[in-house]
C-alpha atoms as a PDB file:
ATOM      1  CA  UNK A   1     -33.692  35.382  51.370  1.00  0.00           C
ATOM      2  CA  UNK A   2     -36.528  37.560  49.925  1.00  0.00           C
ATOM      3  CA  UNK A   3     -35.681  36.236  46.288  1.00  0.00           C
ATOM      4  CA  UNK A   4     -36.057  32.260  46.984  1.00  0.00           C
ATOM      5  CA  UNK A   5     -39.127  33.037  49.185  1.00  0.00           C
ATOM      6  CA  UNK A   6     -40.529  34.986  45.796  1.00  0.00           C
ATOM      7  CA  UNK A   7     -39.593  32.038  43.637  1.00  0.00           C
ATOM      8  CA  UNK A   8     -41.125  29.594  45.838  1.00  0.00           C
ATOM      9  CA  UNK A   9     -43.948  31.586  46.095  1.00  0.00           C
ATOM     10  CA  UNK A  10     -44.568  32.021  42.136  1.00  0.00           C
ATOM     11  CA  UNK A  11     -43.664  28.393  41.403  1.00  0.00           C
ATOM     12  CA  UNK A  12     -46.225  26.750  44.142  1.00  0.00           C
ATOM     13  CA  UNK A  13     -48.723  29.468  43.002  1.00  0.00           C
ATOM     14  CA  UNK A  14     -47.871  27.897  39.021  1.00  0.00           C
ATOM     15  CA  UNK A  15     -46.734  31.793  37.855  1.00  0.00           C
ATOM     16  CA  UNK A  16     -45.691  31.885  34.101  1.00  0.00           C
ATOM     17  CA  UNK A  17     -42.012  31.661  33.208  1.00  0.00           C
ATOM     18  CA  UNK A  18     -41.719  34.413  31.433  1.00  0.00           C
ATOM     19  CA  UNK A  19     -43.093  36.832  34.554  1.00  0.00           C
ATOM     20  CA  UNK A  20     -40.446  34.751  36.609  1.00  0.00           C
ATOM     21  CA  UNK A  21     -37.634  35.674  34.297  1.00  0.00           C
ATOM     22  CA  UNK A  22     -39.057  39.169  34.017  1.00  0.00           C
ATOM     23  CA  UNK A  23     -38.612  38.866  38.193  1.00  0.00           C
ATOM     24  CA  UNK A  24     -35.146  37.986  38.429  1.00  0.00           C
ATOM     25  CA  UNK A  25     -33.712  40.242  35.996  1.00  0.00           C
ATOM     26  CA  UNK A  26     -34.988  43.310  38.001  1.00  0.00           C
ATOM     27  CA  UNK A  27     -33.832  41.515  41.201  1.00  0.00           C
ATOM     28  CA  UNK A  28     -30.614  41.581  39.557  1.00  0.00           C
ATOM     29  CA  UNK A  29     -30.420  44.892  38.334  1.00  0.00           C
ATOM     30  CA  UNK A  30     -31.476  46.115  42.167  1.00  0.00           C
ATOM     31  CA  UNK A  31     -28.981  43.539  43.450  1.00  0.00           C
ATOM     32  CA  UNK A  32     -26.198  45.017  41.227  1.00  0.00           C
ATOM     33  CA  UNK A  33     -26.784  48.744  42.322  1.00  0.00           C
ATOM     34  CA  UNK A  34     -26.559  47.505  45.653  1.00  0.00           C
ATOM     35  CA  UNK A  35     -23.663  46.010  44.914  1.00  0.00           C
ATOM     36  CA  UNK A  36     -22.158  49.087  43.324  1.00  0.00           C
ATOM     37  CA  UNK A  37     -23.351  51.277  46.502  1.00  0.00           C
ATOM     38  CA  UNK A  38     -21.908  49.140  49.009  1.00  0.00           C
ATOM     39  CA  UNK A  39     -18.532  48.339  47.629  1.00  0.00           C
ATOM     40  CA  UNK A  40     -18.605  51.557  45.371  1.00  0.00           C
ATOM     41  CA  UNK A  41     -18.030  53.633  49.148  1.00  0.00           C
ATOM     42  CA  UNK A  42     -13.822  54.062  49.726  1.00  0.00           C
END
């Protein structure tokens, strides 16, 4: 939910590509350790 709002966000406000990409590779990196901490519990 946050993400797309983000994305919508930069691309109405014209942001630069390269601060987008620079965006969703941390969002991934925080969406992967939650990943890990979540399905990482037995």
């Amino acid at each position: 939910m946050a993400a797309n709002s983000e994305q919508r966000w930069g691309k109405e406000r014209g942001g630069n590509d390269d601060m987008r990409t620079a965006t969703t590779e941390v969002e991934t990196m925080i969406t992967g350790t939650l990943f890990l901490f979540f399905f990482g519990i037995p």
